[in-house]
Protein backbone atom coordinates (compact mmCIF):
# COMPACT_ATOMS: atom_id res chain seq x y z
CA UNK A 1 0.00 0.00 0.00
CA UNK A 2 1.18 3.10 -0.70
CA UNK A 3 2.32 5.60 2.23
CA UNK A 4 -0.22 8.53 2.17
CA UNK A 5 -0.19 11.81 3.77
CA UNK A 6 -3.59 13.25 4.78
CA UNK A 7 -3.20 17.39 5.14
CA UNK A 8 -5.55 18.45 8.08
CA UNK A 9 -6.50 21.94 8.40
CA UNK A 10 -8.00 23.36 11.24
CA UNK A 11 -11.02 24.82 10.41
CA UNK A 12 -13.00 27.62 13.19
CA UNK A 13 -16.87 27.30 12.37
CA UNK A 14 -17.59 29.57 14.84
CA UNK A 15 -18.81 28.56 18.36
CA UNK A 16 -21.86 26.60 18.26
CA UNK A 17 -23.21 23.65 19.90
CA UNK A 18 -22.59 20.51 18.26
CA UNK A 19 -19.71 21.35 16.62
CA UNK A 20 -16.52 20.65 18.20
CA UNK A 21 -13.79 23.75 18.11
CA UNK A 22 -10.55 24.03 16.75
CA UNK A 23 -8.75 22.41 19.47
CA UNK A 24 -10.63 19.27 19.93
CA UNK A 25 -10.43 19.00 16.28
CA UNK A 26 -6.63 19.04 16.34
CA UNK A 27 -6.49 16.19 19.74
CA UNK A 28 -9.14 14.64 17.07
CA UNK A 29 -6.12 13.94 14.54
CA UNK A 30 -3.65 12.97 17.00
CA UNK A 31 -5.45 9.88 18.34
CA UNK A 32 -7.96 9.14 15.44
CA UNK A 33 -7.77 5.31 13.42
CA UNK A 34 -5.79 3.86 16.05
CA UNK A 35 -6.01 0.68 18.03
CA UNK A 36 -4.23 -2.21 19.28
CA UNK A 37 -6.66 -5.06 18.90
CA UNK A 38 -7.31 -8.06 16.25
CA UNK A 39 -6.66 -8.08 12.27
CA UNK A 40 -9.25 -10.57 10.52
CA UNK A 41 -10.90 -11.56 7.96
CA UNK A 42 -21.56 -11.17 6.97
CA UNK A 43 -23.25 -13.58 5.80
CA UNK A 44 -20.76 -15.99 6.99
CA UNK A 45 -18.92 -12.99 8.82
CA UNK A 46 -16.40 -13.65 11.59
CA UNK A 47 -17.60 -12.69 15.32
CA UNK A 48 -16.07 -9.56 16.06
CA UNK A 49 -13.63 -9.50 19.14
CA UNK A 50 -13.22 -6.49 22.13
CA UNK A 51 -11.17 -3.95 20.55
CA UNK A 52 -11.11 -4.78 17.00
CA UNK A 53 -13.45 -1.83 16.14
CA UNK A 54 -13.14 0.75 18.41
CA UNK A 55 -15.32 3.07 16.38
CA UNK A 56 -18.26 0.60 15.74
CA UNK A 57 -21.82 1.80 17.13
CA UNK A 58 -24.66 -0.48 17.53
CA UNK A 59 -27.87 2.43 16.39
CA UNK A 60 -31.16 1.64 17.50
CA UNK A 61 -34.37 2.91 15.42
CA UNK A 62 -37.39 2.38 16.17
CA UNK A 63 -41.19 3.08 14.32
CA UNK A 64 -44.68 2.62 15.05
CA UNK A 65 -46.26 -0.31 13.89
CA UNK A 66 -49.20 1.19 13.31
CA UNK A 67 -51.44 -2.25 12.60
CA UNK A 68 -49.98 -3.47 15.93
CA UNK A 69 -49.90 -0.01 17.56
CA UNK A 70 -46.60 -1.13 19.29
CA UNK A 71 -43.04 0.21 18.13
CA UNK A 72 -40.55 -2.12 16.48
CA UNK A 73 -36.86 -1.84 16.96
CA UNK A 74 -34.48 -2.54 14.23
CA UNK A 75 -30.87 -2.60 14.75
CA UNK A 76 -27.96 -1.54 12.45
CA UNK A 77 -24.22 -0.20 12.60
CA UNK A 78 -22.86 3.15 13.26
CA UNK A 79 -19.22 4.92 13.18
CA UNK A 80 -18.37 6.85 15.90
CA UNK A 81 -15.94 10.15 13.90
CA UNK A 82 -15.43 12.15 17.02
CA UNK A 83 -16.14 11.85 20.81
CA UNK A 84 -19.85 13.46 20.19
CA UNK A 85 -20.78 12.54 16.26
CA UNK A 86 -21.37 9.57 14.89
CA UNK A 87 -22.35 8.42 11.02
CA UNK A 88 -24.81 6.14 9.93
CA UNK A 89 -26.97 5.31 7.35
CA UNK A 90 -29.67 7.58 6.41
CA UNK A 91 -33.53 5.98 7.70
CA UNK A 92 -35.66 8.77 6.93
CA UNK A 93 -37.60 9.27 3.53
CA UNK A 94 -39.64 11.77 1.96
CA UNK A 95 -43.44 11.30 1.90
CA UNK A 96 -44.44 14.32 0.04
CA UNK A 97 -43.82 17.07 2.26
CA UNK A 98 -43.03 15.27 5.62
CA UNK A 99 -40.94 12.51 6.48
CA UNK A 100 -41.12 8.64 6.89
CA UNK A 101 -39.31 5.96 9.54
CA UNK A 102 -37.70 3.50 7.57
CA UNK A 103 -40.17 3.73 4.67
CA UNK A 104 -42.89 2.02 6.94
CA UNK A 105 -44.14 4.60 9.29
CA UNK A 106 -45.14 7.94 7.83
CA UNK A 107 -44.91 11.48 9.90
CA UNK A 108 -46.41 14.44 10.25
CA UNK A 109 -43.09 16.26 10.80
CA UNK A 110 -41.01 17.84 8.01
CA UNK A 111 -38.04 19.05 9.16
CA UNK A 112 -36.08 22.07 8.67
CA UNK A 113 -33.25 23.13 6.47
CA UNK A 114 -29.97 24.50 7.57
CA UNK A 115 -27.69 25.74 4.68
CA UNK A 116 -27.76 22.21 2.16
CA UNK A 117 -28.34 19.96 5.33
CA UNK A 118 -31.95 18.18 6.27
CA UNK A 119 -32.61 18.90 10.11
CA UNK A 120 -34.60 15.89 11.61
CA UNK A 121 -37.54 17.50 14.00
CA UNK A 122 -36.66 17.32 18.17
CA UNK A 123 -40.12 15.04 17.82
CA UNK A 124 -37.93 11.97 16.30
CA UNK A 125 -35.09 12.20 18.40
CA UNK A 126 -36.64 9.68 21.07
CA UNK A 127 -36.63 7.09 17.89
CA UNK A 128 -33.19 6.97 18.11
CA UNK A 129 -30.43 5.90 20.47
CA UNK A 130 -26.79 4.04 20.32
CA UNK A 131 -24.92 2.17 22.37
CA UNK A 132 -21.64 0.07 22.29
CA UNK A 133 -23.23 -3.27 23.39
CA UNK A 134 -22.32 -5.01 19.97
CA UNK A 135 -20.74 -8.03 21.53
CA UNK A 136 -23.81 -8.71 22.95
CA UNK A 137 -26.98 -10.17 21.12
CA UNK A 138 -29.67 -7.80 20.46
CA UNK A 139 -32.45 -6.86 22.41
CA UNK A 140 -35.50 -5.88 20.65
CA UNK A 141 -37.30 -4.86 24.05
CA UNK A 142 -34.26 -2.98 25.23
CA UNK A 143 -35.73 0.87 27.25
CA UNK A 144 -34.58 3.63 24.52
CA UNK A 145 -32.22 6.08 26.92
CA UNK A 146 -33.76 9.46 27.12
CA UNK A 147 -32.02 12.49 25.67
CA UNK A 148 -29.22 10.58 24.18
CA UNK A 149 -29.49 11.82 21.03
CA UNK A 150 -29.62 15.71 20.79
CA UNK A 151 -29.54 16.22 16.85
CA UNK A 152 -29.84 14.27 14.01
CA UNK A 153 -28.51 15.92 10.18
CA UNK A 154 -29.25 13.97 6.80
CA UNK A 155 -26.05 15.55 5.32
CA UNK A 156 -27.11 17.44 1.65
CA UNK A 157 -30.78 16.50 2.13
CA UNK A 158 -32.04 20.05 1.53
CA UNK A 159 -29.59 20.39 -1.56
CA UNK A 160 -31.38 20.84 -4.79
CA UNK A 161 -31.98 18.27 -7.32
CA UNK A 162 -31.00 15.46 -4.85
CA UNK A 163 -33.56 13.31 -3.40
CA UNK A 164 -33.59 11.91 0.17
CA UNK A 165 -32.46 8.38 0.73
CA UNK A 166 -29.67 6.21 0.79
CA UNK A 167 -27.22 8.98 -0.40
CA UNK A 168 -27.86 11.37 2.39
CA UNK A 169 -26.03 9.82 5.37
CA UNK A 170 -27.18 10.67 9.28
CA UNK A 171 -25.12 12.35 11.40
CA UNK A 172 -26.26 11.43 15.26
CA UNK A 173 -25.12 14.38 17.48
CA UNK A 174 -25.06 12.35 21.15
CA UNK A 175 -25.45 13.73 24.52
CA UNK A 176 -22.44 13.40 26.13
CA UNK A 177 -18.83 11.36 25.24
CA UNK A 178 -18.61 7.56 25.60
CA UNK A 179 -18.45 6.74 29.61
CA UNK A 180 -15.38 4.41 28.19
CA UNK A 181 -12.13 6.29 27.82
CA UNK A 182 -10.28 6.12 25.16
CA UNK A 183 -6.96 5.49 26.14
CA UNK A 184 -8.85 1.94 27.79
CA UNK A 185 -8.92 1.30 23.95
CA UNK A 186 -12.49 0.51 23.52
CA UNK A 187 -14.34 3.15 22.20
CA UNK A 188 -12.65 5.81 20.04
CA UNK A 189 -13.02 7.43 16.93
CA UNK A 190 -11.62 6.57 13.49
CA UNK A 191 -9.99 9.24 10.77
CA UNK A 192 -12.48 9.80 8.34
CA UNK A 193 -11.27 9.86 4.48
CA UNK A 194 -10.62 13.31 2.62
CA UNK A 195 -11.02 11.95 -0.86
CA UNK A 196 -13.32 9.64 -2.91
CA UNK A 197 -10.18 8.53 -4.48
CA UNK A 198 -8.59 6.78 -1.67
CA UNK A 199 -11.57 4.04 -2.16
CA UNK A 200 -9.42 3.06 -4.92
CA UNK A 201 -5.58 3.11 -3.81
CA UNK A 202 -6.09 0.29 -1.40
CA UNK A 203 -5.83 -4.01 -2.29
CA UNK A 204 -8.45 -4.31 0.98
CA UNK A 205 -10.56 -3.54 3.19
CA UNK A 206 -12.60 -4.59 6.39
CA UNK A 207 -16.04 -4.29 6.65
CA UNK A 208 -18.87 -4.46 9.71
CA UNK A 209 -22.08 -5.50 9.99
CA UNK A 210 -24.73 -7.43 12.36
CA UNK A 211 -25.68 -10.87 11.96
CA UNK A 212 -28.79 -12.32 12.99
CA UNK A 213 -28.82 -12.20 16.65
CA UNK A 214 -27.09 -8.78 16.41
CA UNK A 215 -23.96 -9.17 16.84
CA UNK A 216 -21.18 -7.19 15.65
CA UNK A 217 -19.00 -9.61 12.38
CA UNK A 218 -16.61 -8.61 9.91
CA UNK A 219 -15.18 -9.72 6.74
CA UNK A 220 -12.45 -8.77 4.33
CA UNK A 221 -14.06 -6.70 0.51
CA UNK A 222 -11.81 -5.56 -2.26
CA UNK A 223 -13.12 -2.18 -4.68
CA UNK A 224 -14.05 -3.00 -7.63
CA UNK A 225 -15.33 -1.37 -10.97
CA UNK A 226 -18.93 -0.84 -11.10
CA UNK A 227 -21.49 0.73 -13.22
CA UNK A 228 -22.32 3.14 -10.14
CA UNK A 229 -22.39 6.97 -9.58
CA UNK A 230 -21.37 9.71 -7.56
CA UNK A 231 -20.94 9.12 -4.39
CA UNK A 232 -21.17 5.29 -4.31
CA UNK A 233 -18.44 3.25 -4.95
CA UNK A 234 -18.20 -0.55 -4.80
CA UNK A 235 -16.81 -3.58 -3.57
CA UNK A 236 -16.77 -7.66 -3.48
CA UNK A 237 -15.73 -10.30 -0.39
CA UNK A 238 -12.49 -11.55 -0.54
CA UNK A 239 -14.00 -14.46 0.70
CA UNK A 240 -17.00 -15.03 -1.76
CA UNK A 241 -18.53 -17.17 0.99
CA UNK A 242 -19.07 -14.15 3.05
CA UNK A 243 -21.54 -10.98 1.75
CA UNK A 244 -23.85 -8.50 3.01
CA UNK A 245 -27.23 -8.00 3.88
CA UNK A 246 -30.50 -6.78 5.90
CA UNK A 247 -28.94 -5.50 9.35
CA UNK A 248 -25.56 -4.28 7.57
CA UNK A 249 -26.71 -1.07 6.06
CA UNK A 250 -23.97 1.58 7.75
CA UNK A 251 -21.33 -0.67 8.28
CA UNK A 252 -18.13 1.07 7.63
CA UNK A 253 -15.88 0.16 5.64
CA UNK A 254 -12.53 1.08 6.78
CA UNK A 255 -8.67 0.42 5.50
CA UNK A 256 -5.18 0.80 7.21
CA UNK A 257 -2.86 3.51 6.38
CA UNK A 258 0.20 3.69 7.70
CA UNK A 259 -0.63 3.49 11.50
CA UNK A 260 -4.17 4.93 11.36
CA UNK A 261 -7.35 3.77 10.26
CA UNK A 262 -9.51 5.43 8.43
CA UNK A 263 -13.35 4.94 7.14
CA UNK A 264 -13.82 4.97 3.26
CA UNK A 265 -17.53 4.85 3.19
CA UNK A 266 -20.35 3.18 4.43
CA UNK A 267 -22.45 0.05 3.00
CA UNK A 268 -25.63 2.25 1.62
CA UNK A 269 -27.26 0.09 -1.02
CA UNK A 270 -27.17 -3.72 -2.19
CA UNK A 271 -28.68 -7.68 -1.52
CA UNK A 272 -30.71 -7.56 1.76
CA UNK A 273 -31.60 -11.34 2.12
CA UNK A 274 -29.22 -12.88 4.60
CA UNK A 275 -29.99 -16.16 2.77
CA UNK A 276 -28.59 -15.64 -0.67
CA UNK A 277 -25.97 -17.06 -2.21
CA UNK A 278 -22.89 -14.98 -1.49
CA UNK A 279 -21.36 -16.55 -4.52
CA UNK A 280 -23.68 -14.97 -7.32
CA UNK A 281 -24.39 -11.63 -5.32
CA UNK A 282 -23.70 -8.29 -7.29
CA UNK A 283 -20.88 -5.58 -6.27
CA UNK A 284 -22.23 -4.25 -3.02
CA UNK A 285 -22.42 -0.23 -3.14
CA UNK A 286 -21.03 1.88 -0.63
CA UNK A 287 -21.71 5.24 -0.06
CA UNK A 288 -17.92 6.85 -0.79
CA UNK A 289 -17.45 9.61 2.19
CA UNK A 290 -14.50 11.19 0.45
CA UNK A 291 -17.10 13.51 -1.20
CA UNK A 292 -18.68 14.34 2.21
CA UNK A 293 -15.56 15.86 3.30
CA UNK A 294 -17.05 19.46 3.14
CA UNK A 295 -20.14 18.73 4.61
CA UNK A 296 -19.30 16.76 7.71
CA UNK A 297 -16.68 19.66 8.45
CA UNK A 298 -19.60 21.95 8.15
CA UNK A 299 -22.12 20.01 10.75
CA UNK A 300 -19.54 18.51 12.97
CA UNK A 301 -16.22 20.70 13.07
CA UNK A 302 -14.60 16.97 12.15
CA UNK A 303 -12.47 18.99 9.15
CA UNK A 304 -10.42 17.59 7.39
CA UNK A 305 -8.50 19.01 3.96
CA UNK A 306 -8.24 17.54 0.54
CA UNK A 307 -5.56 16.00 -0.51
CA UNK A 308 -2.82 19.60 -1.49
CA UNK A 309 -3.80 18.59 -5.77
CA UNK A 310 -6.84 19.34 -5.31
CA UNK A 311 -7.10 22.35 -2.91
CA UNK A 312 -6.95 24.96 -5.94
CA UNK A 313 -10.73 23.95 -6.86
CA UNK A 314 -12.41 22.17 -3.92
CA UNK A 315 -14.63 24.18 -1.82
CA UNK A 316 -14.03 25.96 0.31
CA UNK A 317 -10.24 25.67 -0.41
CA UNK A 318 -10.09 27.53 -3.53
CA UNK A 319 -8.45 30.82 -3.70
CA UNK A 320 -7.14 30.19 -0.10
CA UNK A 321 -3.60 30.16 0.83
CA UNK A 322 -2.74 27.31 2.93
CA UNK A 323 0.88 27.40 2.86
CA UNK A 324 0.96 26.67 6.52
CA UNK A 325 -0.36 23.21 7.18
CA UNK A 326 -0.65 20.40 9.88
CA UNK A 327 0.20 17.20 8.41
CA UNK A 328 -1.28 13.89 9.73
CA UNK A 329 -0.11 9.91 9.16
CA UNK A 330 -2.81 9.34 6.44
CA UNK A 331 -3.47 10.86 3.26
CA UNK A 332 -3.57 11.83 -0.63
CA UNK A 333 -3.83 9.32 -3.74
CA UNK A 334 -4.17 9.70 -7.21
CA UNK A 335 -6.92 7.48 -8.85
CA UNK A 336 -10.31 7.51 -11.37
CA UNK A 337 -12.47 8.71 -9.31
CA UNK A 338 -15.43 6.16 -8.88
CA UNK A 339 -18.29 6.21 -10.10
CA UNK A 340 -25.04 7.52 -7.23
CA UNK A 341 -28.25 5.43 -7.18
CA UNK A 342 -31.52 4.24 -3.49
CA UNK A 343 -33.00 1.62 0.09
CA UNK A 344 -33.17 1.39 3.60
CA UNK A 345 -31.76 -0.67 6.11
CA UNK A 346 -33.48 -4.05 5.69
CA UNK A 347 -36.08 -2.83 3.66
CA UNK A 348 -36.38 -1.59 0.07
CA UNK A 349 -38.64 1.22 -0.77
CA UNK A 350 -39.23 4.30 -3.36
CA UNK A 351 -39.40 7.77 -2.56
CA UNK A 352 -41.20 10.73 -3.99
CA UNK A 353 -38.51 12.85 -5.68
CA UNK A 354 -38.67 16.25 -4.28
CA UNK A 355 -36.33 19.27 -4.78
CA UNK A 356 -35.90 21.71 -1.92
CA UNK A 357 -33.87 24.52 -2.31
CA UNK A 358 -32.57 27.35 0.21
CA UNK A 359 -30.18 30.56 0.11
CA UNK A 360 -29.26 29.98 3.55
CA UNK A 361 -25.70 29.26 3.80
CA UNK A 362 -23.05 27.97 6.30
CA UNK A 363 -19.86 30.48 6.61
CA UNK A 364 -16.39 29.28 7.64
CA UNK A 365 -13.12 30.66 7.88
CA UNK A 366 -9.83 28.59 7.76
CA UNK A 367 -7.18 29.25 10.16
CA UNK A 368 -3.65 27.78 10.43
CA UNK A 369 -1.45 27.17 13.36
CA UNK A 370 1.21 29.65 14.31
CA UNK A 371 3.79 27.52 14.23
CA UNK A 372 4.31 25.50 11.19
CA UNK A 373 4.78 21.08 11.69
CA UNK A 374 6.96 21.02 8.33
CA UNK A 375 9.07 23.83 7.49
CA UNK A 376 10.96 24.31 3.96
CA UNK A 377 14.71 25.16 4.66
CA UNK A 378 16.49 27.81 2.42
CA UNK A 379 19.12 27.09 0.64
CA UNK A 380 22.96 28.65 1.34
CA UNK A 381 24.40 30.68 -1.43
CA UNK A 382 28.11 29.14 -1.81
CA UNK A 383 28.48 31.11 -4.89
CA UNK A 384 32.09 32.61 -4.63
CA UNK A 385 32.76 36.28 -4.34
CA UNK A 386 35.39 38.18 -4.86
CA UNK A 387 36.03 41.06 -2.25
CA UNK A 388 33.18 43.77 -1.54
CA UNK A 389 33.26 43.51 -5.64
CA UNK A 390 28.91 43.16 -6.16
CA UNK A 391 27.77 41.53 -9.04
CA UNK A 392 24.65 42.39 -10.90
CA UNK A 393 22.78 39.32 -11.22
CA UNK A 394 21.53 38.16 -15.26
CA UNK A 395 20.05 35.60 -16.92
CA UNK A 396 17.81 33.28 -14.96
CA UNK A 397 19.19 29.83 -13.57
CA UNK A 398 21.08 31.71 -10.87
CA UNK A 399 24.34 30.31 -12.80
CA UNK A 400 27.94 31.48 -11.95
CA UNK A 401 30.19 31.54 -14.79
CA UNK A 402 33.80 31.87 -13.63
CA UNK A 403 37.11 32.20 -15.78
CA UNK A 404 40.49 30.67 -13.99
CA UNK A 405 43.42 32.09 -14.30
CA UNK A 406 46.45 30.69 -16.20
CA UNK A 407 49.97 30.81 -15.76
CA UNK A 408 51.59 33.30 -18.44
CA UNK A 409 52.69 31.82 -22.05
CA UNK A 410 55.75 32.65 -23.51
CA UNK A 411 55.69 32.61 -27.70
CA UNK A 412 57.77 30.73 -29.22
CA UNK A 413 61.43 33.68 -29.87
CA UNK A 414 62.47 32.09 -33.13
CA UNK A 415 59.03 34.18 -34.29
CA UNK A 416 58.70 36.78 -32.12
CA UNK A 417 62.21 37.75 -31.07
CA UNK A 418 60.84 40.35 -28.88
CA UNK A 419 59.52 37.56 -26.40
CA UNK A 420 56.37 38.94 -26.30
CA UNK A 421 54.21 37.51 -23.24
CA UNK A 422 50.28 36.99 -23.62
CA UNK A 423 48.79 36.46 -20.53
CA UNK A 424 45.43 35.23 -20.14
CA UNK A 425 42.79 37.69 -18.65
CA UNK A 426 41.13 36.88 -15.49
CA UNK A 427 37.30 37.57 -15.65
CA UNK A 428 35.69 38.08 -12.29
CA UNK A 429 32.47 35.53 -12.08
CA UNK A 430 29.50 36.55 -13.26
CA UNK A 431 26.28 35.54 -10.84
CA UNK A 432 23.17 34.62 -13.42
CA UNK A 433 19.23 35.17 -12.15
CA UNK A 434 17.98 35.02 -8.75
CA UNK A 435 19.54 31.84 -7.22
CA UNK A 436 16.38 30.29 -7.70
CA UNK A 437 17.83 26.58 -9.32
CA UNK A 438 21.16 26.75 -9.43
CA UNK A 439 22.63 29.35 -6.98
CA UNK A 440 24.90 27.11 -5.50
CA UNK A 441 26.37 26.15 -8.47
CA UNK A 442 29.62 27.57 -10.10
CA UNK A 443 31.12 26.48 -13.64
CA UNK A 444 34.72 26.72 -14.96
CA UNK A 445 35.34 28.31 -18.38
CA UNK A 446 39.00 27.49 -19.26
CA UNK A 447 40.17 30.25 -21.73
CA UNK A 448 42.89 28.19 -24.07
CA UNK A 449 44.66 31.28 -26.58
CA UNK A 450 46.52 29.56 -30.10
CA UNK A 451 48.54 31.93 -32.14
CA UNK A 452 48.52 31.00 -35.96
CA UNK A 453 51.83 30.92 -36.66
């Protein structure tokens, strides 16, 4: 695998709750992706062991049943991307104007917009909770913790021309930190990508799901070329015997680089029948969160930069000068960028296609630390002077063209009785351009004089 470089730029997005600041976003990058626990290889998915995923959330949704008039909880993976945000995959639809649970209970709330970003009501807030019992087999009468979830953001849902579903991922704002700490090396967050084209620059990948009881398995995919679209990208098991299905929608998919991890995306769309046969299954599409760089620095203060080829023309990095930059273990890539479709998680449905648009706008500035991590050292000028003698610099390599002196040359006094001396001239050196290339660099000219006899 290639050794990357990820440039992190902290970004101020003003004080406001939710977000973390500039600070916790730079202890963010200095702990993020790491862990000391298992390496291994859904259907068919190995049990996941304590510490392996550190980052892995166990979400908890639940809707009204309204033929029953009880509430059913389903069960699905989360990522946890700082120590009060976590990502998951997107379970709210678009009935018309208001919104639907999972595609099977319909709302009377609609949300609200902020900037491009879809603004789940307080109302459905209680439908949701999280918790890090993934080891354990799930509860479907487990008590829903009160106040645990404090915002919920379908990232781009308000954007026009893109309809709510399965591209829109969540982001869960909780309550208060994991009670865990991280250095105990359970629970802590993993880097999140800065580009759609890392997806493509590694061999392979682990992803997460829940099996049947609900229990947290993994199993190794590979990307692979698919007839997809912005922002899904896709991938097959290594292990054909193992695929995914109903309870794995949000399972991260996340790769090693150098000593971090980082997530690449998140399983969004694909087979949802845990019995199939792995073997004939299609590429499974993941939602590629290189292309939500931008907006989960805008709703979470989680900011990240783009890879330095591409800051002259991704928002918001265009036009700005970021010559002063905090570099972090894991980073840039240069590949085809991949290739958008829609379901939910367990259940297939359709949506009503429905363009919102809004002039409000997020604003962010981008500051830089004081002191630079890298610096660029200048080089010393060991072109050779000559006294207080100045030279007036030409040309433009910065080259130094110096003559040596030779020892005088005495003619030959059968034809020049006189013994007439030519000595050669000594030209003082000559300093070319600004330095800029070659500064350093001086070249001989040896003058040679023949007489024609």
């Amino acid at each position: 695998m290639k050794t990357l470089l990820f440039l992190f730029v902290i970004l101020f997005v003003g004080i406001q709750a939710g977000l973390i600041d500039s600070e916790e976003n730079r202890q963010l990058y200095s702990s993020c992706g790491r862990k000391t626990g298992y390496e291994r290889k859904m259907i068919h998915g190995d049990l996941v062991k304590k510490g392996e995923h550190p980052w892995a959330v166990s979400i908890y949704v639940r809707y009204l049943n309204k033929t029953i008039n009880k509430y059913v909880t389903l069960l699905g993976p989360g990522t946890m991307i700082s120590s009060k945000h976590i990502v998951a995959f997107n379970t709210v639809r678009r009935n018309g104007t208001t919104l639907t649970i999972i595609g099977l209970e319909d709302t009377d709330y609609e949300g609200t917009c902020e900037g491009n970003h879809l603004v789940l009501p307080k109302e459905l807030y209680s439908r949701y909770d999280y918790d890090f019992e993934h080891l354990k087999k799930f509860n479907g009468s487990r008590q829903f913790s009160k106040n645990s979830i404090v915002k919920i953001t379908a990232l781009n849902g308000c954007k026009e021309g893109v309809t709510l579903g399965n591209s829109n991922p969540l982001i869960l704002e909780i309550s208060s930190p994991p009670t865990v700490v991280y250095e105990a090396g359970e629970h802590f967050p993993v880097c999140i990508s800065n580009s759609p084209y890392n997806w493509k620059d590694v061999s392979q990948f682990t992803v997460y799901g829940m099996n049947q009881p609900g229990m947290l398995v993994s199993g190794k995919f590979q990307p692979v070329v698919c007839e997809s679209e912005v922002p899904f990208s896709c991938a097959t098991a290594v292990n054909k015997y193992q695929g995914l299905c109903q309870g794995d929608f949000g399972g991260s998919a996340v790769a090693k680089f150098d000593d971090r991890y980082i997530m690449l995306g998140l399983y969004a769309r694909g087979n949802t029948k845990c019995n199939a046969d792995s073997e004939t299954l299609p590429e499974f599409m993941f939602l590629n969160l290189g292309y939500y760089r931008q907006e989960i620095c805008e709703t979470t203060g989680v900011c990240v930069a783009p890879p330095p080829a591409d800051v002259s023309h991704i928002p918001p990095f265009n036009g700005w000068n970021l010559t002063t930059v905090i570099y972090s273990p894991v980073g840039q890539t240069t590949a085809e960028p991949p290739l958008e479709t829609t379901l939910i998680n367990s259940v297939e449905t359709t949506t009503t296609d429905e363009e919102i648009s809004t002039d409000t706008t997020e604003t962010y500035t981008t500051s830089v630390p004081e002191t630079p991590v890298m610096t660029t050292e200048n080089s010393e000028d060991t072109t050779p002077t000559n006294g207080n003698t100045k030279y007036v610099p030409i040309g433009e390599d910065g080259e130094v063209i110096e003559a040596e002196t030779f020892a005088p040359m005495r003619i030959n006094l059968a034809n020049c009785s006189d013994g007439n001396i030519i000595t050669a001239e000594r030209i003082e050196p000559m300093k070319i351009g600004n330095n800029q290339t070659r500064g350093t660099r001086v070249r001989n000219i040896n003058i040679h004089i023949h007489l024609n006899q």
